[in-house]
Protein backbone atom coordinates (compact mmCIF):
# COMPACT_ATOMS: atom_id res chain seq x y z
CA UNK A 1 90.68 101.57 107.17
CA UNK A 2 92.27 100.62 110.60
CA UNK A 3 91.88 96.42 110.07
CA UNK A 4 93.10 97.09 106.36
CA UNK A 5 96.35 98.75 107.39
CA UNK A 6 96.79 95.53 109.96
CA UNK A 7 96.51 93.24 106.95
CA UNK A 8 98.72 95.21 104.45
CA UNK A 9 101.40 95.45 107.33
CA UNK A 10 104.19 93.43 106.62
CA UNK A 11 106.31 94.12 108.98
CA UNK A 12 109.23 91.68 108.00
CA UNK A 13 109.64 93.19 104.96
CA UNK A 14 111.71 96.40 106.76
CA UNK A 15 113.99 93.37 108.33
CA UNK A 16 114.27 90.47 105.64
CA UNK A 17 117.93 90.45 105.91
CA UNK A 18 118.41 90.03 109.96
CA UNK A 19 115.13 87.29 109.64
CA UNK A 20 117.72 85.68 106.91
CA UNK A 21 120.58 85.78 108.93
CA UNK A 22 118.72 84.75 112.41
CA UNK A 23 117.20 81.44 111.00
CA UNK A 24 120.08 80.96 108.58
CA UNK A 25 117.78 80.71 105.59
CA UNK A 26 118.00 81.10 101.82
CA UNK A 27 115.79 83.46 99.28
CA UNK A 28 113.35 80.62 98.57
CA UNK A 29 112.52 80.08 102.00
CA UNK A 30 112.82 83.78 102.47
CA UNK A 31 110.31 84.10 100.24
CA UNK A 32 107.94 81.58 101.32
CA UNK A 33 107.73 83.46 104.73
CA UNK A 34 105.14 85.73 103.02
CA UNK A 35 103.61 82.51 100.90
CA UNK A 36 102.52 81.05 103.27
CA UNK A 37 100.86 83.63 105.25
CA UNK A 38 98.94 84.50 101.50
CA UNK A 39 98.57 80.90 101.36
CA UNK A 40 96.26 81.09 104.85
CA UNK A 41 94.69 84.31 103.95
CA UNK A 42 93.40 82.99 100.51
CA UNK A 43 92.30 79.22 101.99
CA UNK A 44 90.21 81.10 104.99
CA UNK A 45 88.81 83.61 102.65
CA UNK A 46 85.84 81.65 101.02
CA UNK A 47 84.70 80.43 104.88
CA UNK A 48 84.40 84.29 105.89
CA UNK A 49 83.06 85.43 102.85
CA UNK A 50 80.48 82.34 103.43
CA UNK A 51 79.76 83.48 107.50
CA UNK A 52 79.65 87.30 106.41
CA UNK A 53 76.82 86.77 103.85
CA UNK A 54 75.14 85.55 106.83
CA UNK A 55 75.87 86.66 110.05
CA UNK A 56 77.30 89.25 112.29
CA UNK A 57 80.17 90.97 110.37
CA UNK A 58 81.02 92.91 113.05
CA UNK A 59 81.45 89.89 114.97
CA UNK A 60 83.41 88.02 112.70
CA UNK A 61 85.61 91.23 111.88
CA UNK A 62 86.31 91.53 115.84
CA UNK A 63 87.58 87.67 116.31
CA UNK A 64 89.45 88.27 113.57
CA UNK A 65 91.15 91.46 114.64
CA UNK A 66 92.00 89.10 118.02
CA UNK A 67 93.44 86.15 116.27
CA UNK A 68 95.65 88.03 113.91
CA UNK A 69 97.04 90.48 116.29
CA UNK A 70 98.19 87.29 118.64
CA UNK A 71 99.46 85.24 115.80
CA UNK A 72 101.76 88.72 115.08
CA UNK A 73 102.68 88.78 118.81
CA UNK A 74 103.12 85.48 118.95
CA UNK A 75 105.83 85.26 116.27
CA UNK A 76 107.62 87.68 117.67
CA UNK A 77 109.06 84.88 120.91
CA UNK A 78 109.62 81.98 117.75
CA UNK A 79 113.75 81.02 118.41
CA UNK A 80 112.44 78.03 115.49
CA UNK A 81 111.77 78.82 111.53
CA UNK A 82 108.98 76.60 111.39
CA UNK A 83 107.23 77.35 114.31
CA UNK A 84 107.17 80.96 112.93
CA UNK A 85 106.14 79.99 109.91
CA UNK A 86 103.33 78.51 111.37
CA UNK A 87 102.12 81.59 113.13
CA UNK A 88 102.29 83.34 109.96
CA UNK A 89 99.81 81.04 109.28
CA UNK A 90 97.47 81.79 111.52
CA UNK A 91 97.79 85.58 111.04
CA UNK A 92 96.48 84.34 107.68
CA UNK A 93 93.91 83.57 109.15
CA UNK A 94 92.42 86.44 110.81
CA UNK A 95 93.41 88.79 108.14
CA UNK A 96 91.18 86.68 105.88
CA UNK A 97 88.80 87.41 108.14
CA UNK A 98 88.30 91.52 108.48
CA UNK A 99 89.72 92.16 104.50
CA UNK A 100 87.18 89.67 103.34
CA UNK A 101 83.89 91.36 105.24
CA UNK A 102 85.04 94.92 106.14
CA UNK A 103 84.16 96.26 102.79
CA UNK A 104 80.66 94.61 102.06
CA UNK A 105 80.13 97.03 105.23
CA UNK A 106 80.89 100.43 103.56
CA UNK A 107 78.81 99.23 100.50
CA UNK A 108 75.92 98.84 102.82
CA UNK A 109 76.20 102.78 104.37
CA UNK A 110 77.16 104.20 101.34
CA UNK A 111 76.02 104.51 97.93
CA UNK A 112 77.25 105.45 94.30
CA UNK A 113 80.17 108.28 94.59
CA UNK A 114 80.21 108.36 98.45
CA UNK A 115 80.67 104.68 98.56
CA UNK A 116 83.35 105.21 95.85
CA UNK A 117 85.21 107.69 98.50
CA UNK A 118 84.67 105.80 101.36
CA UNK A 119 86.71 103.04 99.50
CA UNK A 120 89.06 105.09 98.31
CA UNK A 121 90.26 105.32 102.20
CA UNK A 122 90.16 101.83 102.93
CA UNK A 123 91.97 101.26 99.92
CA UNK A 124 94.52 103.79 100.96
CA UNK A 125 95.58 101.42 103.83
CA UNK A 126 96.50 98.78 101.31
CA UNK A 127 100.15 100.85 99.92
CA UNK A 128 100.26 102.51 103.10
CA UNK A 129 100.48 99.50 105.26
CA UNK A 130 102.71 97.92 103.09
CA UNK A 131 104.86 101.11 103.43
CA UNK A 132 104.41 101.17 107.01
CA UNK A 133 105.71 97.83 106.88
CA UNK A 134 109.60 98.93 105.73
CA UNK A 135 109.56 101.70 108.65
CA UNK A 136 107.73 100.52 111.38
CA UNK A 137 109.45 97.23 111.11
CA UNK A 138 112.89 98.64 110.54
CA UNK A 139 112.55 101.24 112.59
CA UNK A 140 111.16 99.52 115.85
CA UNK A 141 113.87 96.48 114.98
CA UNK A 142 116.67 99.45 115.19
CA UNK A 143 115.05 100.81 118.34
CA UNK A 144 114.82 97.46 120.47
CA UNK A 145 118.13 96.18 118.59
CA UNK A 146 115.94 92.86 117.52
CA UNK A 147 113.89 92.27 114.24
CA UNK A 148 111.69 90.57 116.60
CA UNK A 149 110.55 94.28 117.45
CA UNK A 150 109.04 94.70 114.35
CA UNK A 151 106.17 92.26 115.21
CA UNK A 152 105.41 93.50 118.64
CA UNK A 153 104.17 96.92 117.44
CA UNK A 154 101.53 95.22 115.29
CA UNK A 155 99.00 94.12 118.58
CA UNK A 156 98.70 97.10 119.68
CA UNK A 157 97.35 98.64 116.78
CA UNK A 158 95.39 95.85 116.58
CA UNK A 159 93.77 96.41 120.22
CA UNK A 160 92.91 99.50 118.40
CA UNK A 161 90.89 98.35 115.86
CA UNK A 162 89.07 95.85 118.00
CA UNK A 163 87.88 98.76 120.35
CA UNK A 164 86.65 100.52 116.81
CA UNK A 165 84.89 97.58 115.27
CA UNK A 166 83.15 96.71 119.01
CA UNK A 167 81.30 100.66 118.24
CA UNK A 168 80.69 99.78 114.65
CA UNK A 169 76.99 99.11 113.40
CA UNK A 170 76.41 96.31 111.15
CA UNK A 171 73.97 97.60 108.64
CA UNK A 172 71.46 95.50 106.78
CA UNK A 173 72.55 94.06 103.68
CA UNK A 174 71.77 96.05 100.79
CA UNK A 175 69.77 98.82 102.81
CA UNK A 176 71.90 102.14 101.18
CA UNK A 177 70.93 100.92 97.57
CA UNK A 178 67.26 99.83 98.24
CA UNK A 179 67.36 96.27 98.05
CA UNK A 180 67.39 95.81 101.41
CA UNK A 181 64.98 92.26 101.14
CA UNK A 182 66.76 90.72 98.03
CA UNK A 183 66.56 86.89 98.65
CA UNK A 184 69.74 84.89 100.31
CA UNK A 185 70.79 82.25 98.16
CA UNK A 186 72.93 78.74 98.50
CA UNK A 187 76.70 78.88 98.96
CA UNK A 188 76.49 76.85 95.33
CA UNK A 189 74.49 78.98 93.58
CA UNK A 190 76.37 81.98 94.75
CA UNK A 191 79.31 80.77 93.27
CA UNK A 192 77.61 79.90 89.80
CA UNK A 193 76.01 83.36 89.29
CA UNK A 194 79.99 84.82 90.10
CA UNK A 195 81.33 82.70 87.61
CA UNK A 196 78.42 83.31 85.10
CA UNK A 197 79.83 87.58 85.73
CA UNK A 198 82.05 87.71 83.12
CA UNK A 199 83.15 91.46 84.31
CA UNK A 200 83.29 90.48 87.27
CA UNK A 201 85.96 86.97 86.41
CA UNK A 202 88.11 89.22 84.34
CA UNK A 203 88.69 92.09 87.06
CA UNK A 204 89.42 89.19 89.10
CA UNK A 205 92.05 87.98 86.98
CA UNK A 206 93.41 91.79 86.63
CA UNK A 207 93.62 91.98 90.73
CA UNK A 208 95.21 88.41 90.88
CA UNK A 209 97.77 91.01 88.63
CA UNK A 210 98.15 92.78 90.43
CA UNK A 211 98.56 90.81 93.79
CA UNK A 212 101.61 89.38 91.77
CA UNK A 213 103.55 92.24 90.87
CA UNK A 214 102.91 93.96 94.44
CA UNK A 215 103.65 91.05 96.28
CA UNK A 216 106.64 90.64 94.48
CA UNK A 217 107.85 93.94 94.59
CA UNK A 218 107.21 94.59 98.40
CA UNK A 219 108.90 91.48 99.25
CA UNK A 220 112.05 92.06 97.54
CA UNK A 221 111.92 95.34 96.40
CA UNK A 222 114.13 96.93 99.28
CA UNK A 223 116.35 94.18 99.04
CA UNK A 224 116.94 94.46 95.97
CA UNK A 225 118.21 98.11 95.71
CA UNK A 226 120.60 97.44 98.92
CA UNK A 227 122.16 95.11 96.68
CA UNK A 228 122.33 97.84 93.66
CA UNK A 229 123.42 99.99 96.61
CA UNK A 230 126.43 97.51 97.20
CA UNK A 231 127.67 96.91 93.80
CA UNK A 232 127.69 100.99 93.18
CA UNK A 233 130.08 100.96 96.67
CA UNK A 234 127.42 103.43 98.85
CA UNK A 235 127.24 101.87 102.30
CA UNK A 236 126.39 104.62 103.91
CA UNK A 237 122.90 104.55 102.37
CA UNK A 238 122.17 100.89 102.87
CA UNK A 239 120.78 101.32 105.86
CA UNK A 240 117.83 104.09 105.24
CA UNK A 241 117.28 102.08 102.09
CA UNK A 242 114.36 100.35 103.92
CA UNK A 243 112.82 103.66 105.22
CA UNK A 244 113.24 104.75 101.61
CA UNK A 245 111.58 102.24 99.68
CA UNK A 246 108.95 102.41 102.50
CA UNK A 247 108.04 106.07 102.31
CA UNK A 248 107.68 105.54 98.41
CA UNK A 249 105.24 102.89 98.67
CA UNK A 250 103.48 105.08 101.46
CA UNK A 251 103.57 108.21 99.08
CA UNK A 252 102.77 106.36 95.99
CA UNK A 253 99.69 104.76 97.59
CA UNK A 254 98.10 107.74 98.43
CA UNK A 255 98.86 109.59 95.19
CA UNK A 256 97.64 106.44 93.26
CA UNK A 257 94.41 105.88 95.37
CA UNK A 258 93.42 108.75 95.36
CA UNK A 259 94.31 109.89 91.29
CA UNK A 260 92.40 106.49 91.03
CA UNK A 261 89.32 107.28 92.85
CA UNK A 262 89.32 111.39 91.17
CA UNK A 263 89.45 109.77 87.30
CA UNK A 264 87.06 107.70 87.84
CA UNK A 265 84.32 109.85 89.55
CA UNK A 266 85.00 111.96 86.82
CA UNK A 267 85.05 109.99 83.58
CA UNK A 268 82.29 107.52 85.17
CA UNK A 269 79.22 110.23 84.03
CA UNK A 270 81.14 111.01 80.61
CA UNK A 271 82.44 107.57 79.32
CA UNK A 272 80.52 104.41 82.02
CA UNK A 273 82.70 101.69 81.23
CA UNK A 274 86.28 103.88 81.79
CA UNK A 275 86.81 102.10 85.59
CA UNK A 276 88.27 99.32 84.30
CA UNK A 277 90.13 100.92 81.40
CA UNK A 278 91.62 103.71 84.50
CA UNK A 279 92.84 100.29 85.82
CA UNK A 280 94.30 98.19 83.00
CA UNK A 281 95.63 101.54 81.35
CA UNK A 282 97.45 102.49 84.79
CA UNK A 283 98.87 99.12 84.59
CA UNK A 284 100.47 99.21 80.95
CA UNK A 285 102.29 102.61 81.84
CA UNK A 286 103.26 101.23 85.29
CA UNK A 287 105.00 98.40 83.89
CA UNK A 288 107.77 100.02 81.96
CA UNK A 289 108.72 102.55 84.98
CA UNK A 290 108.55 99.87 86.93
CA UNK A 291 111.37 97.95 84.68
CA UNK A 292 113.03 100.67 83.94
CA UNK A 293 113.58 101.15 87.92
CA UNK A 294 115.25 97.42 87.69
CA UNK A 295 117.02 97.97 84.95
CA UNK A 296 118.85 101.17 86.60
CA UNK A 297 119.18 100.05 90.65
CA UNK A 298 123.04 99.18 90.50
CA UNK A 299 123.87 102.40 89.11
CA UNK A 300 121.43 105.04 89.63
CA UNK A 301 119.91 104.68 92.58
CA UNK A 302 117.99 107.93 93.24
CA UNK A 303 116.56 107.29 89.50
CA UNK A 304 115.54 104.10 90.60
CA UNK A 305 113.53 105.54 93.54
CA UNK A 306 111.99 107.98 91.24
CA UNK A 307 110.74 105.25 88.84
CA UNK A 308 109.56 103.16 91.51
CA UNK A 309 107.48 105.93 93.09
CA UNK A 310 105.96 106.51 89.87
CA UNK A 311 105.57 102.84 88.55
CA UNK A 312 103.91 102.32 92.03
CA UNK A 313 101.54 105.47 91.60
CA UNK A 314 100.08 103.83 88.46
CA UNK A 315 99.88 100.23 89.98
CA UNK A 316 97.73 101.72 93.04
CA UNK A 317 95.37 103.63 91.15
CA UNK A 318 93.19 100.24 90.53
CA UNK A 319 92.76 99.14 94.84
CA UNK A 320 89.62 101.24 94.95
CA UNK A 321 88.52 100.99 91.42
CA UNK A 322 89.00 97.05 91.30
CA UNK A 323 87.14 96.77 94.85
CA UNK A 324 84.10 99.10 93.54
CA UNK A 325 83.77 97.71 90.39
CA UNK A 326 83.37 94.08 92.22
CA UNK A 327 80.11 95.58 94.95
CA UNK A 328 78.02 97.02 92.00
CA UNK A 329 78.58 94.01 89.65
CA UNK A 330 77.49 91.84 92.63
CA UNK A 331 74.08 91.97 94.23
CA UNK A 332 74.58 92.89 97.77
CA UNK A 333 73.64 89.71 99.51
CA UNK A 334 76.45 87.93 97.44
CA UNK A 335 79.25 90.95 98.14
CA UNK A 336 80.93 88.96 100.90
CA UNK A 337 81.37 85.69 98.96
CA UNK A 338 82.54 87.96 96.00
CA UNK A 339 85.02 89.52 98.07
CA UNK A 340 86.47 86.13 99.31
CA UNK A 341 86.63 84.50 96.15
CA UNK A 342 88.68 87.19 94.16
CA UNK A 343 90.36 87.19 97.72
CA UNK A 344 91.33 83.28 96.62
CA UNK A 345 92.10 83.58 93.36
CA UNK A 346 94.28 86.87 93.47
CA UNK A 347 96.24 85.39 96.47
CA UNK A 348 96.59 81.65 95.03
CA UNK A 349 97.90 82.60 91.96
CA UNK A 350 99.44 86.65 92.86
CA UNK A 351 101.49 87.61 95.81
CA UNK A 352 100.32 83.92 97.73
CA UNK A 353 103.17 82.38 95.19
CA UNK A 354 104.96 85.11 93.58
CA UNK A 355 107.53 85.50 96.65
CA UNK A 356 108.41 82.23 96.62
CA UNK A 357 108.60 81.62 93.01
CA UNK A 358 110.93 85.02 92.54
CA UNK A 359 113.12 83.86 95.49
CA UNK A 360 112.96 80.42 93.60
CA UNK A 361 113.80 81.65 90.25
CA UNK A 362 116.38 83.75 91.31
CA UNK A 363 118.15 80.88 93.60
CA UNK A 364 117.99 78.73 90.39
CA UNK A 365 119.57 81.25 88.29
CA UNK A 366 122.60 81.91 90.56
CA UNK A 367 124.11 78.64 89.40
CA UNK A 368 124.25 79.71 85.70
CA UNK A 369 125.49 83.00 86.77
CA UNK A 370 127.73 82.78 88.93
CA UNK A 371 130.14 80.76 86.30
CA UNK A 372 130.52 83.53 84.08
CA UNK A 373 131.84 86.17 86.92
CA UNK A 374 134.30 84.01 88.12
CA UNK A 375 135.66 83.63 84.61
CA UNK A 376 135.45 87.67 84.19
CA UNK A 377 137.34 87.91 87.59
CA UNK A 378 139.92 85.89 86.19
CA UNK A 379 140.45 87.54 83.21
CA UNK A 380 140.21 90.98 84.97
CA UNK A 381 141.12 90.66 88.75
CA UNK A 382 140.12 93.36 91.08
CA UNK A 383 142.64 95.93 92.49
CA UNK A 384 144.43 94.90 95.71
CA UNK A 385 142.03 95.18 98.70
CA UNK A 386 139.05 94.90 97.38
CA UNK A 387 137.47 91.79 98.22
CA UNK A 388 136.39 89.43 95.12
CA UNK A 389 134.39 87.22 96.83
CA UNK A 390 132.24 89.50 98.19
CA UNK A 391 131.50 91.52 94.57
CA UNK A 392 130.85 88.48 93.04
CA UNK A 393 128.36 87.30 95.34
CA UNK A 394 126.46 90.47 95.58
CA UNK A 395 126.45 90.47 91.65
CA UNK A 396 124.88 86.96 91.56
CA UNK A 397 122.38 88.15 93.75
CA UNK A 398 121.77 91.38 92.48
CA UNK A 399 121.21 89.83 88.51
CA UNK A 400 119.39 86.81 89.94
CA UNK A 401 116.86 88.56 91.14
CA UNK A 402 116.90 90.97 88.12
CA UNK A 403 116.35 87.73 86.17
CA UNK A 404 113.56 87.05 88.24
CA UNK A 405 111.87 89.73 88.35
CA UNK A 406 110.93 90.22 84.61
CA UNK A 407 108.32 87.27 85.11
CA UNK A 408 106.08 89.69 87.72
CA UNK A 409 106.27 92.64 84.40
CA UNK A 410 105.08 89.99 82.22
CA UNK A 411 102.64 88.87 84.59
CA UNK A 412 101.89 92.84 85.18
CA UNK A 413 101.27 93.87 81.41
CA UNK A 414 98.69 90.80 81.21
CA UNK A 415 96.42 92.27 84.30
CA UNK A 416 96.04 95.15 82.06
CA UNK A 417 94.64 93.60 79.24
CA UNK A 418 92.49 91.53 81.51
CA UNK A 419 90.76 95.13 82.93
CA UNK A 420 90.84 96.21 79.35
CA UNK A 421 88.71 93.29 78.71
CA UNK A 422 86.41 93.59 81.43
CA UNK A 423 85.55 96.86 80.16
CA UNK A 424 83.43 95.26 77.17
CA UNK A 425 80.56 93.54 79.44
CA UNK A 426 80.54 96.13 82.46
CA UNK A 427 77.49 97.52 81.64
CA UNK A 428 75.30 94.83 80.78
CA UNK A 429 76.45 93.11 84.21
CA UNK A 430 75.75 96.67 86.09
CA UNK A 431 72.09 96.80 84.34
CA UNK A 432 71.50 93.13 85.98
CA UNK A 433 72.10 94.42 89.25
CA UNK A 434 70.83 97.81 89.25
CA UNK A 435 67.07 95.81 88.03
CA UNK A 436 67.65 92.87 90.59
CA UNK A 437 67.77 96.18 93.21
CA UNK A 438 64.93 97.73 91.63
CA UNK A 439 63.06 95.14 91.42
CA UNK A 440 63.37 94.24 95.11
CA UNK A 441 62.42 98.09 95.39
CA UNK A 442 59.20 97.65 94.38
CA UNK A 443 58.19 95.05 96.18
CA UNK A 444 58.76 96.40 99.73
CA UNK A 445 56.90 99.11 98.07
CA UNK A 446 53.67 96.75 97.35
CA UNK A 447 54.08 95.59 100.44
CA UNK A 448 53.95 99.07 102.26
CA UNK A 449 50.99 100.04 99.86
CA UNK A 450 48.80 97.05 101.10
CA UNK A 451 50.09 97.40 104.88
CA UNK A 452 49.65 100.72 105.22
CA UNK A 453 45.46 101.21 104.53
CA UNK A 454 45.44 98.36 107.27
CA UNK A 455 47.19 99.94 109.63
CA UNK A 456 45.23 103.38 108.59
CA UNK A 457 41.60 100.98 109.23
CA UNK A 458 43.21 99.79 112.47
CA UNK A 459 44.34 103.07 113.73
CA UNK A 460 40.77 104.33 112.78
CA UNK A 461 39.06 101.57 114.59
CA UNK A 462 41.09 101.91 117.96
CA UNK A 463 39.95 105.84 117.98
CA UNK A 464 36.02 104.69 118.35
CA UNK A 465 34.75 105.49 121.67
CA UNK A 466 32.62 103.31 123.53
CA UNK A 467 29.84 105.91 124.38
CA UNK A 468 29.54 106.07 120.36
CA UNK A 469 28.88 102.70 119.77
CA UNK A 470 27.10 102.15 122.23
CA UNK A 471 24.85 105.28 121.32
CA UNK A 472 24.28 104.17 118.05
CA UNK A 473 23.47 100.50 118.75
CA UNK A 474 20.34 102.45 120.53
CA UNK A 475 19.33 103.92 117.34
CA UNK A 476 19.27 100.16 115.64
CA UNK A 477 15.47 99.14 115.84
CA UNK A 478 14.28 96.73 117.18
């Protein structure tokens, strides 16, 4: 859970506004920030997923753990936008790293419901990091009266987790399901027999989803309602909006994990192919709240928390689900590469480009809006003292990222149908695994049945004492 909650915390989301300001940057480039971190993450993912099917995961998880934490410290002494871009980059990189392998790990200690809790923790780290992100990183910028703050705190957490992972056993592939000497295979035909997994290409396309929507949401979610927050004339609560929107995602990630992981143990006995209808049905009722919460930021902003919270609840109820489903559709020795290929594909076409293309979208829109405002302040100035300039830029902003945002509901309610869809071939793809294991099974079993009368002959053998043998070699004629 530890290296998750590194990974998931994105600690310039609490300070977008002063990383704005400080580098004098606009919301495309604002957004590309977290793009091109994704961008890393999703490029490095196949190699680890690759080494992990292979070698030392703990290993790999603990260079990992050291590369990302630096990269974090690293960016925090960047006076130059590119150069922090660039170790945003390489924070990509390790987080590819321990997200890719850490959970082929807890598939390999646990089995069936266990495993299915033991996710459900890691998973929790996902929302909860992300929340972390808005109050640690707003929080420790207020505190050391520099955003830069917010991406010192990460190494030492990080230190944390690399003293963990050094104590953690790396268990053999496989061994808590039984098919502990299933044959490795070529990177190539790995990647065949994943494609060939139709249950297993859908969920992918659900996560990629869902990477969209949540990428897009904690990247300029808390900006968003400080601009609501503006228009509706409470300054007073700008700043704790951060903190707010933080504690939501926090609060929703737990309740959604773990109402996630609790219908699905219990529906799984009852109805076997309901994990990915929990999923893609959480997603169609998120969606609405979720766009309702938009819809209502510049006016109600309390209501738009509550939405949020709740719209959020639903969207987290798949982390664990999605991430189960993928280890028992997958033999084991094929988990890793599994993992970093949905890893790819939810973060080259999700949250990897969704920042960027909101902040695009919106900064293209603000042209066309901006047009009509001035044409309503015209026709209706504003009372004296109340600076026009100001409104109408905060109104631009506030509807062109509206605008912008409806693309990441679309985007949401079509992850839905995509779990709905992998519903329809999750068994038969289960069945292939679940006789790949068995198989495998039994043959360590025919093995121990013709090893074990040999070693029982051996061990019978070694107890002969010489004064026997000898004794009845004297009985032999002659």
């Amino acid at each position: 859970m530890c290296v998750n909650v590194i990974s998931s915390l994105k600690l310039t989301n609490g300070v977008l506004d002063d990383i704005q300001i400080y580098y004098s940057i606009n919301d495309s480039r604002a957004g590309l920030i977290q793009t091109v971190f994704t961008v890393s993450y999703m490029m490095f993912a196949p190699l680890f997923g690759y080494l992990g099917d292979r070698y030392s995961r703990r290993t790999l998880i603990a260079i990992s753990l050291f590369i990302g934490s630096l990269a974090h410290l690293s960016g925090s002494f960047m006076t130059e936008f590119w150069s922090f871009v660039a170790t945003r980059v390489v924070f990509g990189i390790g987080a590819a790293g321990f997200i890719t392998i850490a959970p082929t790990i807890i598939s390999d200690i646990y089995a069936k419901d266990m495993r299915s809790r033991m996710l459900a923790l890691f998973c929790f780290a996902i929302p909860v990091g992300s929340g972390l992100g808005y109050i640690v990183g707003s929080e420790a910028a207020s505190v050391g009266q520099d955003w830069r703050w917010a991406l010192r705190v990460t190494p030492t957490l990080g230190l944390i987790c690399l003293i963990c992972v050094l104590f953690t056993l790396d268990p053999i592939r496989g061994k808590s399901e039984g098919g502990a000497k299933i044959e490795r295979t070529s990177w190539g035909e790995d990647i065949k027999y994943l494609l060939h997994n139709p249950t297993y290409v859908l969920t992918t396309c659900g996560v990629t989803c869902v990477n969209f929507i949540a990428g897009s949401l904690t990247w300029w979610g808390a900006k968003y309602i400080i601009l609501g927050q503006k228009l509706q004339g409470a300054l007073e609560d700008q700043e704790n909006a951060s903190f707010v929107f933080g504690v939501i995602a926090m609060l929703a990630g737990i309740f959604g994990v773990l109402l996630g992981v609790t219908l699905s143990q219990k529906l799984r006995t009852r109805f076997p192919r309901s994990d990915p209808l929990i999923c893609g049905i959480g997603l169609l009722i998120s969606a609405p709240l979720i766009l309702a919460g938009l819809l209502v930021a510049d006016t109600y902003t309390n209501l738009c928390f509550v939405l949020i919270f709740f719209g959020q609840v639903f969207l987290n109820m798949n982390w664990s689900i999605a991430t189960d489903i993928k280890l028992y559709v997958v033999v084991p020795t094929r988990r890793s590469t599994a993992s970093a290929l949905q890893i790819f594909t939810g973060k080259a076409l999700g949250d990897a480009i969704s920042p960027y293309l909101i902040g695009l979208i919106s900064d293209t829109m603000k042209p066309v809006i901006q047009p009509k405002f001035e044409e309503s302040l015209k026709l209706n100035p504003l009372p004296i003292g109340q600076n026009s300039s100001l409104l109408l830029n905060t109104e631009v902003n506030f509807l062109s990222l509206q605008y912008a945002s409806y693309v990441a509901i679309v985007v949401q309610v079509l992850g839905g149908f995509f779990f709905v869809a992998a519903s329809l071939f999750l068994l038969q793809d289960k069945s292939k695994v679940d006789l790949a294991l068995a198989e495998s099974g039994e043959e360590d079993e025919e093995r121990l049945k013709l090893t074990v009368p040999v070693q029982r002959e051996m061990s019978d053998l070694s107890n002969v004492s010489p004064v026997s043998v000898e004794g009845e070699a004297l009985n032999v004629p002659t």
